[in-house]
Protein backbone atom coordinates (compact mmCIF):
# COMPACT_ATOMS: atom_id res chain seq x y z
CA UNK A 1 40.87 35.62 5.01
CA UNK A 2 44.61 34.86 4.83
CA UNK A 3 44.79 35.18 1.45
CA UNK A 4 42.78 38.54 1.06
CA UNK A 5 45.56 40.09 3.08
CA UNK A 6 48.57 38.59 1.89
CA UNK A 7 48.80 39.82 -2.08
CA UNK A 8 51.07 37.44 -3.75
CA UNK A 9 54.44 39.97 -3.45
CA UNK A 10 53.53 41.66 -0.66
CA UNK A 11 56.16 40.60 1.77
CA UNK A 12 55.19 37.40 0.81
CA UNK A 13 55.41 33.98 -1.46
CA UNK A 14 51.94 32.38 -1.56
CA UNK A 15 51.52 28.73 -2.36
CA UNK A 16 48.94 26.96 -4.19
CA UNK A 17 47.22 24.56 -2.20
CA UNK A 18 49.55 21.97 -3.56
CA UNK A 19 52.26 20.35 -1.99
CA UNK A 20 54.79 20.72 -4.70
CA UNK A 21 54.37 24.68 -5.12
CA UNK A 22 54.68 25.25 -1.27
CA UNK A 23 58.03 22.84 -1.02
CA UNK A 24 59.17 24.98 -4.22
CA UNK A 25 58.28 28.43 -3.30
CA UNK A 26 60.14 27.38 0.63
CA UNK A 27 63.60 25.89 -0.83
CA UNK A 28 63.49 29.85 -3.08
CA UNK A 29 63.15 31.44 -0.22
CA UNK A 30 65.72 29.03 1.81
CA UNK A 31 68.21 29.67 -1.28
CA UNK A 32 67.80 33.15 -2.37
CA UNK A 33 68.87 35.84 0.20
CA UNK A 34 68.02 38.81 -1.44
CA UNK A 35 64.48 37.53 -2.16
CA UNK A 36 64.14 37.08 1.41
CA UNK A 37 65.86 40.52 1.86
CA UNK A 38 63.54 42.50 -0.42
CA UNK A 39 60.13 39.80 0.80
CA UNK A 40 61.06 40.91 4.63
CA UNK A 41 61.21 44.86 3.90
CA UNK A 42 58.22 45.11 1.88
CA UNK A 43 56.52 42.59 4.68
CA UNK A 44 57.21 45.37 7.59
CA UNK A 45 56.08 48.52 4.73
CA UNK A 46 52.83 46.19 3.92
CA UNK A 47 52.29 45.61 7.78
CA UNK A 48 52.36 49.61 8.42
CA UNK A 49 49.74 49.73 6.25
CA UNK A 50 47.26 47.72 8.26
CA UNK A 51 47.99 49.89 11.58
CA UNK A 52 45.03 50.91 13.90
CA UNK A 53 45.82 54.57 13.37
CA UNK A 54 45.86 54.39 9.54
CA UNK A 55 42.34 52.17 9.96
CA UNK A 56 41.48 54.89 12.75
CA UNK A 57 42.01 57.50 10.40
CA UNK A 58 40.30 56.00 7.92
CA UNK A 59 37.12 55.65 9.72
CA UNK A 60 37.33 59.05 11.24
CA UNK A 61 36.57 60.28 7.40
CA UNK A 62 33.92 58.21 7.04
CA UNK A 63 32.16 59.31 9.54
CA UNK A 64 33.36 63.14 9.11
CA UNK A 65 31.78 62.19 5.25
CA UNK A 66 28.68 60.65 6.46
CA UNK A 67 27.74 63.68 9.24
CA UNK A 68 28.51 66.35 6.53
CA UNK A 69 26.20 64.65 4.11
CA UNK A 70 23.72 64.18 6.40
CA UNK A 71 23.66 67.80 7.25
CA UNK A 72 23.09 69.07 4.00
C-alpha cells in the first residue's frame, strides 16, 4: 500500500528496502534544506489530492456516468 501512494518525488524520498539507501536518502534530507523545503510543499499539494471531497467528487461522476448509461 505505502508505496502505491507515495510516488518516489511526491513529497517524498523512498528507500529501497536496504539499510544503506534509507541511512543515505535520511542524512540528504538531514543536510539539504531546500530539498526538505521543496519535499514538504509538494507533500501538503500531493496530500490535497487525496481529500474526501476530491474522492467524493470523483465518485459522484461515476455514478452520474453509470445512471446516464443505464438509461439509455
Amino acid at each position: 500500500g505505502t508505496r502505491d501512494i507515495l510516488d518516489a518525488g511526491r513529497g517524498v524520498l523512498v528507500a529501497e528496502d536496504d539499510v544503506d539507501d534509507f541511512a543515505a536518502k535520511a542524512c540528504r534530507l538531514l543536510q539539504d534544506e531546500d530539498l526538505r523545503s521543496a519535499l514538504s510543499e509538494d507533500a501538503r499539494a500531493y496530500a490535497r489530492e487525496w481529500s474526501a471531497d476530491r474522492f467524493a467528487g470523483e465518485l459522484a461522476e461515476i455514478y452520474e456516468g453509470l445512471t446516464a448509461a443505464a438509461s439509455t
